[in-house]
Protein backbone atom coordinates (compact mmCIF):
# COMPACT_ATOMS: atom_id res chain seq x y z
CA UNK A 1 33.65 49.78 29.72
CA UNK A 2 34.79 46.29 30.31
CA UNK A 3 31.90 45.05 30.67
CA UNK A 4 29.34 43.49 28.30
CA UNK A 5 25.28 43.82 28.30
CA UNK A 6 23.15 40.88 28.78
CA UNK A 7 19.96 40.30 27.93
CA UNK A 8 17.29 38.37 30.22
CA UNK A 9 13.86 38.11 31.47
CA UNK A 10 13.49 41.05 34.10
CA UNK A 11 12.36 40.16 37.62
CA UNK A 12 10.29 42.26 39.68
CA UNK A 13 13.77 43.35 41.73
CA UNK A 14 14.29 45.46 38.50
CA UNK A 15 10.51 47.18 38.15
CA UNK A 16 12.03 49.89 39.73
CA UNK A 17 14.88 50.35 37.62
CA UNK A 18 13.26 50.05 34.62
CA UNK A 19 10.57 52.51 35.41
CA UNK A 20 13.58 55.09 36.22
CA UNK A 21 14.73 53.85 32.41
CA UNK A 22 11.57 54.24 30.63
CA UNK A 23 11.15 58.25 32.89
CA UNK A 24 14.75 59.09 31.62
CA UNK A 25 14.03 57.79 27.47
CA UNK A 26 10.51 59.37 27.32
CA UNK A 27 11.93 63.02 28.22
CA UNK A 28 12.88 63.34 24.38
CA UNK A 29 9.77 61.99 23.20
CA UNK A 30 7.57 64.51 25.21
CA UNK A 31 9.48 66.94 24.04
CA UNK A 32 8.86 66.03 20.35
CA UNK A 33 5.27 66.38 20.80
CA UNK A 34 5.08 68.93 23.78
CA UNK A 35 3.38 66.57 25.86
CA UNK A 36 4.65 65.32 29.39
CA UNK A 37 1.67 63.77 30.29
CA UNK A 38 2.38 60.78 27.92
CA UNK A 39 1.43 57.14 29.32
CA UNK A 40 5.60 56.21 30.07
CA UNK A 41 5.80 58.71 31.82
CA UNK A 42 3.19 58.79 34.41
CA UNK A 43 3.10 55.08 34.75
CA UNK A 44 3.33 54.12 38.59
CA UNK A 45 5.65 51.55 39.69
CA UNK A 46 2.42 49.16 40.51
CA UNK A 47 1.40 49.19 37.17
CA UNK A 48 4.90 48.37 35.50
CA UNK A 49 4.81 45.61 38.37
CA UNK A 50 1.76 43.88 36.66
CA UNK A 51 3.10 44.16 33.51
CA UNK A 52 6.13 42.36 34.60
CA UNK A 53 3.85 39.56 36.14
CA UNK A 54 1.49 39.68 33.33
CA UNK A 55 3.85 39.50 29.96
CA UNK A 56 6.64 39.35 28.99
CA UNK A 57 9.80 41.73 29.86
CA UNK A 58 13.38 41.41 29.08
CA UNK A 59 15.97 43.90 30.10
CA UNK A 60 19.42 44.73 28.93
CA UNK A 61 22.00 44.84 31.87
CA UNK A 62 25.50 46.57 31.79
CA UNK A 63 26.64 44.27 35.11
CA UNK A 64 23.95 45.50 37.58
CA UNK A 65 22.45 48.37 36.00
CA UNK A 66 19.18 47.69 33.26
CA UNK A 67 20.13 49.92 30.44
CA UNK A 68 17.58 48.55 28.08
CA UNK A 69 14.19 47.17 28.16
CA UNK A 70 11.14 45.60 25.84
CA UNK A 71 8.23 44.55 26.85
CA UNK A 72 5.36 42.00 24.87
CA UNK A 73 2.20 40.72 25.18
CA UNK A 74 0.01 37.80 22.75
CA UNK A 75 -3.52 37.35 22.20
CA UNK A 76 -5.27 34.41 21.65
CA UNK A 77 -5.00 34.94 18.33
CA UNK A 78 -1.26 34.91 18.00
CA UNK A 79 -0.51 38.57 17.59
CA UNK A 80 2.59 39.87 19.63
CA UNK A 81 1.96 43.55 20.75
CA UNK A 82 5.42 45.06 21.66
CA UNK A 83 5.83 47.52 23.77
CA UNK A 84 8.30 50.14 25.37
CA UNK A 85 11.09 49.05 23.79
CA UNK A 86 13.83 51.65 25.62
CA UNK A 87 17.69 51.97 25.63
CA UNK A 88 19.67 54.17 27.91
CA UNK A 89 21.02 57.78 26.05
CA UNK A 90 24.21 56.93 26.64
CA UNK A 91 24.31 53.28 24.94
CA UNK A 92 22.41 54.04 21.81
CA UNK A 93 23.68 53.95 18.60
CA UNK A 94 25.31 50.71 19.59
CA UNK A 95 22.99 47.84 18.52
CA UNK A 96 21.06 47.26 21.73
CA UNK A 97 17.39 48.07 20.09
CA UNK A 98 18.03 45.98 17.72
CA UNK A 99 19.24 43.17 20.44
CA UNK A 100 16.33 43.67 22.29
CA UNK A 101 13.85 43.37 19.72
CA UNK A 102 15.38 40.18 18.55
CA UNK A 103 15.29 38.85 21.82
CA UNK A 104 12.15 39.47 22.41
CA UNK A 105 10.41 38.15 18.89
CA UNK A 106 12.46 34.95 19.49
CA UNK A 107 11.36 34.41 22.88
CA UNK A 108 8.13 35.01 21.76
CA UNK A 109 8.30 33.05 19.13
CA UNK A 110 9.48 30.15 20.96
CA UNK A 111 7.02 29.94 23.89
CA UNK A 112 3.83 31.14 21.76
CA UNK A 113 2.09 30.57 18.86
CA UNK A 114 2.97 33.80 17.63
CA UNK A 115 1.77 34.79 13.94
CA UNK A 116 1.90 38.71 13.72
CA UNK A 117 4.15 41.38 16.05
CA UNK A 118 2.79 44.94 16.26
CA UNK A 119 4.26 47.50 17.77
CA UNK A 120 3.47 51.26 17.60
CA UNK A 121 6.19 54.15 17.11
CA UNK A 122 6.24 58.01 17.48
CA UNK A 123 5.95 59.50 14.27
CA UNK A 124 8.47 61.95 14.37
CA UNK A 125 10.65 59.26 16.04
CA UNK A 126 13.11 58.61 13.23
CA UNK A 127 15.56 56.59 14.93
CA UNK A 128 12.98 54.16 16.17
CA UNK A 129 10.89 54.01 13.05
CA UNK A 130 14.50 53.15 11.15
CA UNK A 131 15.46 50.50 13.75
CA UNK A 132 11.75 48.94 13.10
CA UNK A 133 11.82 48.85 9.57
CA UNK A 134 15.56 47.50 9.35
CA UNK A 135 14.14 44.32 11.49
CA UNK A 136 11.47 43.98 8.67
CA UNK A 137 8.36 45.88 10.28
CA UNK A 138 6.22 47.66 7.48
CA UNK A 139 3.50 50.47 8.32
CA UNK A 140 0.11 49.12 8.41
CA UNK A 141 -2.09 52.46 10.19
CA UNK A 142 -1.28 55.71 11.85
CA UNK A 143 -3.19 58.06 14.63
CA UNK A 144 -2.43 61.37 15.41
CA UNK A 145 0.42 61.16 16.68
CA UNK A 146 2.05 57.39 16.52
CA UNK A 147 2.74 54.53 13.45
CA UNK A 148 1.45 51.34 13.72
CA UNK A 149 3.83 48.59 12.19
CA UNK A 150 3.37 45.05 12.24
CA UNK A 151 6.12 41.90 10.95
CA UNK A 152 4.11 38.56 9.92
CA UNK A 153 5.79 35.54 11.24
CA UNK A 154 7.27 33.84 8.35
CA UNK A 155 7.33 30.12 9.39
CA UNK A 156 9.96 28.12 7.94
CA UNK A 157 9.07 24.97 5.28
CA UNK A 158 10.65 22.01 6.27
CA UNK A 159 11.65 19.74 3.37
CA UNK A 160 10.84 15.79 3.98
CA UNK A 161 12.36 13.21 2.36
CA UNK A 162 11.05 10.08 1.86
């Protein structure tokens, strides 16, 4: 390609990019379940707008194109809910999941007092559930028809010498 991806904070310019994104991933996962009434995919383009002003979204950009996207949000009690975490077909299997959710914990991490992330997968979405549990997420509840899995923030002991 030539090119590499870079990751940054998305701007509203790129709501309606990533709402084309999120339309394109979800086709697979309606399909799983039979279901094409699913929240991604009849999300408006003024709702993804004040999630973009209202959290926090980073996209994944092959020059000008998104090809990736996370979003986050955190409580007042420190826990991190992520969210929508999508990669285009045609870059998968090439790292970029696991580049966005690291970008996104550490971001997180870094501007908030974050002690817990949750997120919440498909069950019969293997890839996804693999990529979460590789990063260190463990199941902690299930519904129907998605996993809940949550990471505690492990904050690191600094030795003082005196």
């Amino acid at each position: 390609m030539g090119m590499s991806v870079t990751i940054a904070t998305a701007g509203e310019d790129d709501a309606e990019q990533i709402l084309k994104l999120q339309y394109l991933c979800y086709q697979g996962e309606a399909e799983l379940y039979g279901d094409y009434s699913i929240a991604p995919l009849t999300q408006s383009l003024a709702a993804l707008r004040a999630e973009l002003a209202a959290g926090c979204v980073l996209v994944a950009r092959l020059g000008d194109e998104v090809v990736g996207s996370v979003r986050a949000s955190v409580d007042a009690s420190g826990v991190a809910t992520l969210a929508a975490l999508i990669v285009h077909p045609r870059m998968r299997r090439h790292g970029l999941g696991g580049r966005l959710l690291a970008a996104v914990e550490e971001r997180l991490a870094r501007e908030h007092s974050v002690r817990l992330y949750r997120l919440s997968v498909g069950r019969r979405s293997e890839v996804a559930l693999r990529l979460c549990r590789g990063r260190g997420y463990a199941r902690t509840g299930a519904e129907k028809v998605l996993v809940t899995l949550e990471k505690r923030v492990v904050t690191p002991a600094y030795a003082t010498t005196g």
